[in-house]
C-alpha atoms as a PDB file:
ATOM      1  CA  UNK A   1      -4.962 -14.643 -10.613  1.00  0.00           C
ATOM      2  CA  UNK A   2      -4.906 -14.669  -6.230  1.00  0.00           C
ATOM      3  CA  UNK A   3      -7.547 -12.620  -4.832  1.00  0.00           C
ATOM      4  CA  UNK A   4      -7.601 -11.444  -1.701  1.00  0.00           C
ATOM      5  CA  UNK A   5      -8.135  -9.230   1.648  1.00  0.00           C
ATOM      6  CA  UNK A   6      -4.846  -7.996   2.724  1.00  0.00           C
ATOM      7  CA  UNK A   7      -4.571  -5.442   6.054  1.00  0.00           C
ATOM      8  CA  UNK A   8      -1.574  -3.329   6.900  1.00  0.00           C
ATOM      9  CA  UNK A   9      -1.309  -2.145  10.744  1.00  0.00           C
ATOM     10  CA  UNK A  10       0.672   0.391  11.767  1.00  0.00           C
ATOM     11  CA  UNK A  11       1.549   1.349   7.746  1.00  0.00           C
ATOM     12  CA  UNK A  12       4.069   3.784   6.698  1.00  0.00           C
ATOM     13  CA  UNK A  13       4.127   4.038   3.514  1.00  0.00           C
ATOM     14  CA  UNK A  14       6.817   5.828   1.573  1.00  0.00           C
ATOM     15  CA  UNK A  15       6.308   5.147  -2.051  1.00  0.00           C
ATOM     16  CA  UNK A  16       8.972   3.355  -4.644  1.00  0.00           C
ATOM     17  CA  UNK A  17       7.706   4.886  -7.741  1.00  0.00           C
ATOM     18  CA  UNK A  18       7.673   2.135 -10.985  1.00  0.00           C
ATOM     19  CA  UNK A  19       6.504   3.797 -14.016  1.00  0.00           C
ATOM     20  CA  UNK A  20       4.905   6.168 -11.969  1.00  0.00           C
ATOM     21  CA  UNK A  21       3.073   3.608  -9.602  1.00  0.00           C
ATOM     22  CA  UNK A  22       3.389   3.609  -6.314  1.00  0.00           C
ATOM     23  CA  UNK A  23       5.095   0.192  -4.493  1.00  0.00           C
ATOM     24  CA  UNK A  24       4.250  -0.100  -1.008  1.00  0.00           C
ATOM     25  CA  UNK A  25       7.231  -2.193   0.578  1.00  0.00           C
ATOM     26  CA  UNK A  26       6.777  -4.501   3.135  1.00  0.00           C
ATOM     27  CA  UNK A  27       8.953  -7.059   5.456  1.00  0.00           C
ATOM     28  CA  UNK A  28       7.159  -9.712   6.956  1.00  0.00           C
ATOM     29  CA  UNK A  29       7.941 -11.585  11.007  1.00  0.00           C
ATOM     30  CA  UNK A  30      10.353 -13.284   8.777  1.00  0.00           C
ATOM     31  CA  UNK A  31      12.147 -10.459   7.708  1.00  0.00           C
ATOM     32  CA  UNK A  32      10.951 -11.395   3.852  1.00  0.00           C
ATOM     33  CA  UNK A  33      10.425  -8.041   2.003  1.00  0.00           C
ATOM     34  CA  UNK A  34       7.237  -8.038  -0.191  1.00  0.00           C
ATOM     35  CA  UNK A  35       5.757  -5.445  -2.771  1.00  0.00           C
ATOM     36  CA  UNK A  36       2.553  -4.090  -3.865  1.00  0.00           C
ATOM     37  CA  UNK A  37       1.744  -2.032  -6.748  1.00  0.00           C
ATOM     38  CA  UNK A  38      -0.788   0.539  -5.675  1.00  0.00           C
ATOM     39  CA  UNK A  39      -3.800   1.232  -7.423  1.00  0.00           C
ATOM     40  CA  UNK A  40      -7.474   2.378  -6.797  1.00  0.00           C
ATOM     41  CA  UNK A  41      -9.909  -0.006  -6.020  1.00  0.00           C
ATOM     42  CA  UNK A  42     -10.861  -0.539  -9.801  1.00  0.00           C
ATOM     43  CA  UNK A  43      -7.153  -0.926 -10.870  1.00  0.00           C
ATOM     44  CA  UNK A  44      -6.644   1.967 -12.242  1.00  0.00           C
ATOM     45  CA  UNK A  45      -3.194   4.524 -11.317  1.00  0.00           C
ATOM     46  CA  UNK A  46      -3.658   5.976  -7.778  1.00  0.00           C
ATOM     47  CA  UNK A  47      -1.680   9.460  -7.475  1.00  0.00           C
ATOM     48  CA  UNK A  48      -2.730  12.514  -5.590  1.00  0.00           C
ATOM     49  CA  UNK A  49      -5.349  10.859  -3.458  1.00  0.00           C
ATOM     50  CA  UNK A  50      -2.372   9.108  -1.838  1.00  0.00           C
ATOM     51  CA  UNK A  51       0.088  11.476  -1.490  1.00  0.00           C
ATOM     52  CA  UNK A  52      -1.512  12.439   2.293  1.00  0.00           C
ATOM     53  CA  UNK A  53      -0.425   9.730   3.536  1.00  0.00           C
ATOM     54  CA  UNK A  54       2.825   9.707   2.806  1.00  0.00           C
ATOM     55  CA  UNK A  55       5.103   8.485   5.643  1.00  0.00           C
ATOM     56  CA  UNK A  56       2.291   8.754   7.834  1.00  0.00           C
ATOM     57  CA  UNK A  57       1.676   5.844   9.989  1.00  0.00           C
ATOM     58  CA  UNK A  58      -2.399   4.282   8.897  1.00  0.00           C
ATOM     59  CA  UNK A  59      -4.066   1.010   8.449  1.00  0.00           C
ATOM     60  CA  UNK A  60      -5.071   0.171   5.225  1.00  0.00           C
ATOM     61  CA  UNK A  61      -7.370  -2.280   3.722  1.00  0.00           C
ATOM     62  CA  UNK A  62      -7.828  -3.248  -0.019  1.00  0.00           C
ATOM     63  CA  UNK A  63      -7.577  -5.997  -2.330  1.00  0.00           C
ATOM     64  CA  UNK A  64      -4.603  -7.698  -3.408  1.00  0.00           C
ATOM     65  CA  UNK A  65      -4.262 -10.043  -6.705  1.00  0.00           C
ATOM     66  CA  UNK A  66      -1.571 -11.572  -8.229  1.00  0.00           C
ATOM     67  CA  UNK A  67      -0.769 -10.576 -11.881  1.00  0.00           C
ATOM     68  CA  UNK A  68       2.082 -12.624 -12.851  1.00  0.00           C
ATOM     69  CA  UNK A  69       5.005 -11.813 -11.269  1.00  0.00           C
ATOM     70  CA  UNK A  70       3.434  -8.894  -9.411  1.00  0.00           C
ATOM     71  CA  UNK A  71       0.711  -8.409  -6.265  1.00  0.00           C
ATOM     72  CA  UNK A  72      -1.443  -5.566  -7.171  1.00  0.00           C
ATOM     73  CA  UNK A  73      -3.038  -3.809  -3.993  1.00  0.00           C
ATOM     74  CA  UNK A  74      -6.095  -1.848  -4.995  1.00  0.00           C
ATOM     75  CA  UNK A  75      -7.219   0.152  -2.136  1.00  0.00           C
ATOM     76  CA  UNK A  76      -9.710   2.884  -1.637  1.00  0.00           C
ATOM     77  CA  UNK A  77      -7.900   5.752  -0.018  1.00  0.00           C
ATOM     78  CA  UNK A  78     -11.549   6.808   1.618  1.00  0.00           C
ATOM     79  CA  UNK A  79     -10.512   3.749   3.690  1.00  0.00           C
ATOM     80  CA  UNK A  80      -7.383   4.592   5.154  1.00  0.00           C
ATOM     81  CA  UNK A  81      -6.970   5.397   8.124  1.00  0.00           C
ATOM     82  CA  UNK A  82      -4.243   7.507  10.352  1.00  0.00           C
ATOM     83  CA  UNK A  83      -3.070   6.383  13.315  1.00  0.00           C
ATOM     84  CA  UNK A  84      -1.731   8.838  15.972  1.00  0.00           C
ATOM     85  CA  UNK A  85       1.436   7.918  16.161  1.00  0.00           C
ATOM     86  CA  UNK A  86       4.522   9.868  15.399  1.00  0.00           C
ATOM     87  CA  UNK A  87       6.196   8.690  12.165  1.00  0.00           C
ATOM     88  CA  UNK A  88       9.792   6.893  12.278  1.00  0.00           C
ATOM     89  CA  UNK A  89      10.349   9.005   8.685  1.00  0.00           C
ATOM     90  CA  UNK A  90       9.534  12.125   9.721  1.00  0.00           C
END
């Protein structure tokens, strides 16, 4: 297992939904697309307490680990926090 510290700037997130977890979907400088299943900071499924944030542009902080073929982002959605910028979704 990788551990950790992984910050998003300027973060929109608009959820791919696997099972019912939410995949944040990234593309890095290189134009490489990464994802991250989202849970709480314990692991465990993350659902309403994210859904505020949805397409909103925030920075978020958490924890990401590597399970296998997967990164797992656990994040504390206390944390987050919304930028004041206008959304390219909405």
């Amino acid at each position: 297992m990788v551990r950790f510290v992984y910050r998003i700037k300027n973060w929109e997130y608009w959820p791919v939904w696997i099972l019912y977890t939410p995949v944040l979907a990234t593309t890095d400088k290189n134009n490489l697309k990464h994802y991250f299943l989202i849970t709480n900071i314990h692991g465990g499924p993350i659902h309403k307490e994210i859904l505020p944030f949805i397409g909103k542009p925030a920075e978020i902080t958490g924890i990401v680990e590597k399970m296998e073929d997967w990164y797992v982002f656990k994040i504390d959605t206390e944390n987050i926090k919304e930028l004041k910028k206008k959304s390219a979704i909405y």
